[in-house]
N, C-alpha and C. Protein backbone atom coordinates (compact mmCIF):
# COMPACT_ATOMS: atom_id res chain seq x y z
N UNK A 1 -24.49 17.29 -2.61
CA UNK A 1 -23.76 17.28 -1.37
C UNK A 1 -23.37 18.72 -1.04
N UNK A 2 -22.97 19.26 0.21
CA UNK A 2 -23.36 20.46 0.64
C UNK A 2 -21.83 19.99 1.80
N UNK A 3 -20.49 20.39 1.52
CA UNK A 3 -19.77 20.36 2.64
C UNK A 3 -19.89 21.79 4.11
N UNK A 4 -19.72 21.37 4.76
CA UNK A 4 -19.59 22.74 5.62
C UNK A 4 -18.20 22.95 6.10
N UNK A 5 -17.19 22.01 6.25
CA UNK A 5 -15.88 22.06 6.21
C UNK A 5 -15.05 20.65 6.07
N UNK A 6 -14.23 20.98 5.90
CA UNK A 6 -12.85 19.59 5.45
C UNK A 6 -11.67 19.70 6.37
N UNK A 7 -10.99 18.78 6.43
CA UNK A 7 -9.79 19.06 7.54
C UNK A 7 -8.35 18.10 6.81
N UNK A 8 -7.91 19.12 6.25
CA UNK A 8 -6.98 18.28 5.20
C UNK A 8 -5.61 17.90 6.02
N UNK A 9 -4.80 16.58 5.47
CA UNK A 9 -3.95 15.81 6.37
C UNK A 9 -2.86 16.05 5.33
N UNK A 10 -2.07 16.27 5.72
CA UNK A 10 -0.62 17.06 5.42
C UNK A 10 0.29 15.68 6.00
N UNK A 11 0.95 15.33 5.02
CA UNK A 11 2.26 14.17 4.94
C UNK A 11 3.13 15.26 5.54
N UNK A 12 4.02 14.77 6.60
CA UNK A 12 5.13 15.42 7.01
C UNK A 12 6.32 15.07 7.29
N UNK A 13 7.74 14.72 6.97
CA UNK A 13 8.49 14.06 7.63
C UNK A 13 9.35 14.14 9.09
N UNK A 14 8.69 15.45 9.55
CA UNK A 14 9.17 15.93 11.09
C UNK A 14 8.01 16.61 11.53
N UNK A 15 7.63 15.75 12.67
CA UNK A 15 6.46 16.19 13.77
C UNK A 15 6.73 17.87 14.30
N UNK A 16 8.19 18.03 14.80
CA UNK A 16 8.01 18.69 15.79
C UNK A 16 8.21 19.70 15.10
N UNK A 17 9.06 19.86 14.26
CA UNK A 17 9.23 21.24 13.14
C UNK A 17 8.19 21.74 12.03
N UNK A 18 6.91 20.49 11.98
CA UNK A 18 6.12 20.82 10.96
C UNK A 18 5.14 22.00 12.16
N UNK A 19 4.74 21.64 13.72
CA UNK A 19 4.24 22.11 14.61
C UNK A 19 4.99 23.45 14.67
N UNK A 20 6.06 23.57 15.04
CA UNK A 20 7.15 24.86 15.06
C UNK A 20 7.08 25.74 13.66
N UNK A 21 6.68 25.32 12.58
CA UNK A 21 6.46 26.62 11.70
C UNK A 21 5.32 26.62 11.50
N UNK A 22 3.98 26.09 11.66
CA UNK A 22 3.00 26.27 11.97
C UNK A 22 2.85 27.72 13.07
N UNK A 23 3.24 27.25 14.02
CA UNK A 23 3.11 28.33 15.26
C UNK A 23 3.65 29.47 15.06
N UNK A 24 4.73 29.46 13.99
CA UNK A 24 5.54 30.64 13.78
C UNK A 24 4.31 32.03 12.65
N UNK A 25 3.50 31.01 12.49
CA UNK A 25 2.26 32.01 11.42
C UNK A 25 1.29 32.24 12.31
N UNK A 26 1.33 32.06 13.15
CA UNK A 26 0.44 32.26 14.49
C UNK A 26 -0.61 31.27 14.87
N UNK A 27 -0.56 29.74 14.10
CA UNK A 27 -1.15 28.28 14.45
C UNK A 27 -0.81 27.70 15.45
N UNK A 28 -2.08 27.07 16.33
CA UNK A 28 -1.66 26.59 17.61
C UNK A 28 -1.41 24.98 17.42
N UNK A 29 -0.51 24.34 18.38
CA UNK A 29 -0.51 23.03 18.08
C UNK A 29 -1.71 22.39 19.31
N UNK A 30 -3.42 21.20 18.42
CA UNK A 30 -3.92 21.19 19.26
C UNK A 30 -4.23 20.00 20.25
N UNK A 31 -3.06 18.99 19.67
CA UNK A 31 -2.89 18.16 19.94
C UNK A 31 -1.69 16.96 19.43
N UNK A 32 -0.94 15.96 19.97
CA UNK A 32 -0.54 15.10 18.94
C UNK A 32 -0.93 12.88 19.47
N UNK A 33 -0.16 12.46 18.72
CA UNK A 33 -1.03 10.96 19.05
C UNK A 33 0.30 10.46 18.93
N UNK A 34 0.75 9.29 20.18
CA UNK A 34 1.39 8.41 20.14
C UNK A 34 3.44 9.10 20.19
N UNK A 35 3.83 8.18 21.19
CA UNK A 35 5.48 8.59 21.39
C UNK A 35 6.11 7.46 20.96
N UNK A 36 6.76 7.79 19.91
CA UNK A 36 6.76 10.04 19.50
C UNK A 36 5.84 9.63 18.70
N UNK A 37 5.06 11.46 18.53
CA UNK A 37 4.16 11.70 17.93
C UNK A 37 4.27 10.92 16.30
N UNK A 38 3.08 10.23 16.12
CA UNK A 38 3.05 10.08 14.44
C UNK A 38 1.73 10.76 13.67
N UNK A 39 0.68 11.74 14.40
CA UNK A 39 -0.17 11.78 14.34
C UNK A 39 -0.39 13.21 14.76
N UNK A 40 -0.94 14.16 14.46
CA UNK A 40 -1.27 15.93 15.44
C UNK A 40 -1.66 16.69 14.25
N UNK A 41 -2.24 17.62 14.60
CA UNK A 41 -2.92 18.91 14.25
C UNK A 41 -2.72 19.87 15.36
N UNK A 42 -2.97 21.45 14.13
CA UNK A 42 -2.46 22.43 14.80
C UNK A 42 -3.97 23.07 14.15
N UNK A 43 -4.23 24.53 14.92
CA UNK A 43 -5.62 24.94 14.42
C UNK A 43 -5.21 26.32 14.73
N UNK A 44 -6.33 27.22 13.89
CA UNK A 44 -6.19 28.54 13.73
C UNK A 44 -8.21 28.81 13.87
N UNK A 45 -8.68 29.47 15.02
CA UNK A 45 -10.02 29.75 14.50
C UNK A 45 -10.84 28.43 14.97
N UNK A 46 -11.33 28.42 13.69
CA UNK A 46 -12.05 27.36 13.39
C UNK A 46 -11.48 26.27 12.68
N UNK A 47 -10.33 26.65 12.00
CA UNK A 47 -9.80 25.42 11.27
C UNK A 47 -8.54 25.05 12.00
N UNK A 48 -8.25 23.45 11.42
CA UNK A 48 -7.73 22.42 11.80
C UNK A 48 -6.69 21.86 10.68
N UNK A 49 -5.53 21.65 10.92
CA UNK A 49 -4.70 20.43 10.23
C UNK A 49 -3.82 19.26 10.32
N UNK A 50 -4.42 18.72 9.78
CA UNK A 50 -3.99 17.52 11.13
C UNK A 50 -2.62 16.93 10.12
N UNK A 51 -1.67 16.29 10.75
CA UNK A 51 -0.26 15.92 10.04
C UNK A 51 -0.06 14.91 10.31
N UNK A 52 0.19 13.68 9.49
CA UNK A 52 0.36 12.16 9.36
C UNK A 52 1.98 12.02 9.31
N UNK A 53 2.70 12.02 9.85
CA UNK A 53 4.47 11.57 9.84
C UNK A 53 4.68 10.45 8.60
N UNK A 54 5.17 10.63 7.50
CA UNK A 54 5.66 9.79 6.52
C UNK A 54 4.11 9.42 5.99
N UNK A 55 3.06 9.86 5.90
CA UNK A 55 2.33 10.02 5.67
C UNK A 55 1.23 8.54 4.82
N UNK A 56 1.06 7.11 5.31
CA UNK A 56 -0.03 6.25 4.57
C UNK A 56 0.83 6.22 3.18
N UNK A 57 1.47 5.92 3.10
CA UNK A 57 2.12 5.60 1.72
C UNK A 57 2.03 6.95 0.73
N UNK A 58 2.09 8.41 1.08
CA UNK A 58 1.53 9.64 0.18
C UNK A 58 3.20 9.68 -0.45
N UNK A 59 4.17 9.07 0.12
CA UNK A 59 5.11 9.69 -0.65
C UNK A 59 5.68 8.57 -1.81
N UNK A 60 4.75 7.30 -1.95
CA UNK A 60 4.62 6.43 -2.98
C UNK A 60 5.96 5.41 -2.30
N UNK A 61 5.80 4.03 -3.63
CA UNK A 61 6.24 3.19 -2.80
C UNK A 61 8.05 2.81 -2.53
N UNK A 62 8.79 3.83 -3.00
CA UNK A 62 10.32 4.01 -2.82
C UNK A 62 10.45 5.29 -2.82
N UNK A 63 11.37 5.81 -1.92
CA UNK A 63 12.04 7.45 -1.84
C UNK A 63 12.49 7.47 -2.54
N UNK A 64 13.61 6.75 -3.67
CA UNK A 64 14.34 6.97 -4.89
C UNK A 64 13.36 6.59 -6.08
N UNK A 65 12.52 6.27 -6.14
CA UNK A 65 11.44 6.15 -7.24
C UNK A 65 10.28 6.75 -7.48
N UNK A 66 9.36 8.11 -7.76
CA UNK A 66 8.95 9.19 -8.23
C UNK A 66 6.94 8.23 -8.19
N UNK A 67 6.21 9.18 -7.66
CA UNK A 67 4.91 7.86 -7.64
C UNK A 67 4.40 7.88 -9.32
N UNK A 68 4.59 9.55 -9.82
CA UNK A 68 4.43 10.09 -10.87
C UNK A 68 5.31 10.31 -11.58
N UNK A 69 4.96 10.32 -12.96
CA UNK A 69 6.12 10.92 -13.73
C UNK A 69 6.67 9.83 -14.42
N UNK A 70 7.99 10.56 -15.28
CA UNK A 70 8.72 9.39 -16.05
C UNK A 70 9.15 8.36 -14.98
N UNK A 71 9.17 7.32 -15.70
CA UNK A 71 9.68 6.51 -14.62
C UNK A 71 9.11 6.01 -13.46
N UNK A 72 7.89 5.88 -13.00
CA UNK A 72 7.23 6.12 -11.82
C UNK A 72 6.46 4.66 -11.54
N UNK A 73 6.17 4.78 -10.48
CA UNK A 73 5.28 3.40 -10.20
C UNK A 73 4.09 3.82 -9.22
N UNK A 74 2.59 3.86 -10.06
CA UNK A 74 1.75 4.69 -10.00
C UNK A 74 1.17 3.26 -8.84
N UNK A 75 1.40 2.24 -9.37
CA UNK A 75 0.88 0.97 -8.46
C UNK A 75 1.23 1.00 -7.14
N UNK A 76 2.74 1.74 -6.78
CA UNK A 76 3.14 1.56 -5.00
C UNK A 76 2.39 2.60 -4.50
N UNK A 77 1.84 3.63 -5.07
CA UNK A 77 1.15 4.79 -4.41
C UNK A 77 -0.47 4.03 -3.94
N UNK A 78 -0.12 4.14 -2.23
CA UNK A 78 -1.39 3.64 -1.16
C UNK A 78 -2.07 4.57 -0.22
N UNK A 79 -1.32 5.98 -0.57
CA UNK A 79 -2.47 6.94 -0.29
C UNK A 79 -3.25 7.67 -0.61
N UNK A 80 -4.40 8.21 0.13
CA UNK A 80 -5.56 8.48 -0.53
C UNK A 80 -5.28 9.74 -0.70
């Protein structure tokens, strides 16, 4: 397999501030999906990153319970 590029999705818990320090490194915001946004990418160039709000289950399946680690519940974790 031979990639020519990837466009990696960044869990975020704030749309508009993940866009706002993006831009502050000189990234444009190039779009977002749905009000309010749960969905957007910002791009530099040629590349792209697109940001998922609370992200497909990436932050596992309780905020007080760790997906990894001691203690963890590797089973609630549903993102890829």
């Amino acid at each position: 397999m031979y990639a020519k590029a990837m466009t990696p999705i960044l869990n975020v818990s704030d749309m508009q501030r993940s866009f706002a320090w993006f831009e502050k490194l000189g990234w444009r915001k190039c779009w977002d999906w749905g009000a309010p946004p749960t969905f957007g990418s910002v791009g530099s160039g040629e590349c792209e990153i697109f940001f998922c709000l609370n992200g497909q289950g990436g932050r596992g399946g309780d905020e007080r319970r760790p997906t990894f680690g001691p203690g963890a519940d590797e089973a609630a974790e549903t993102g890829v």
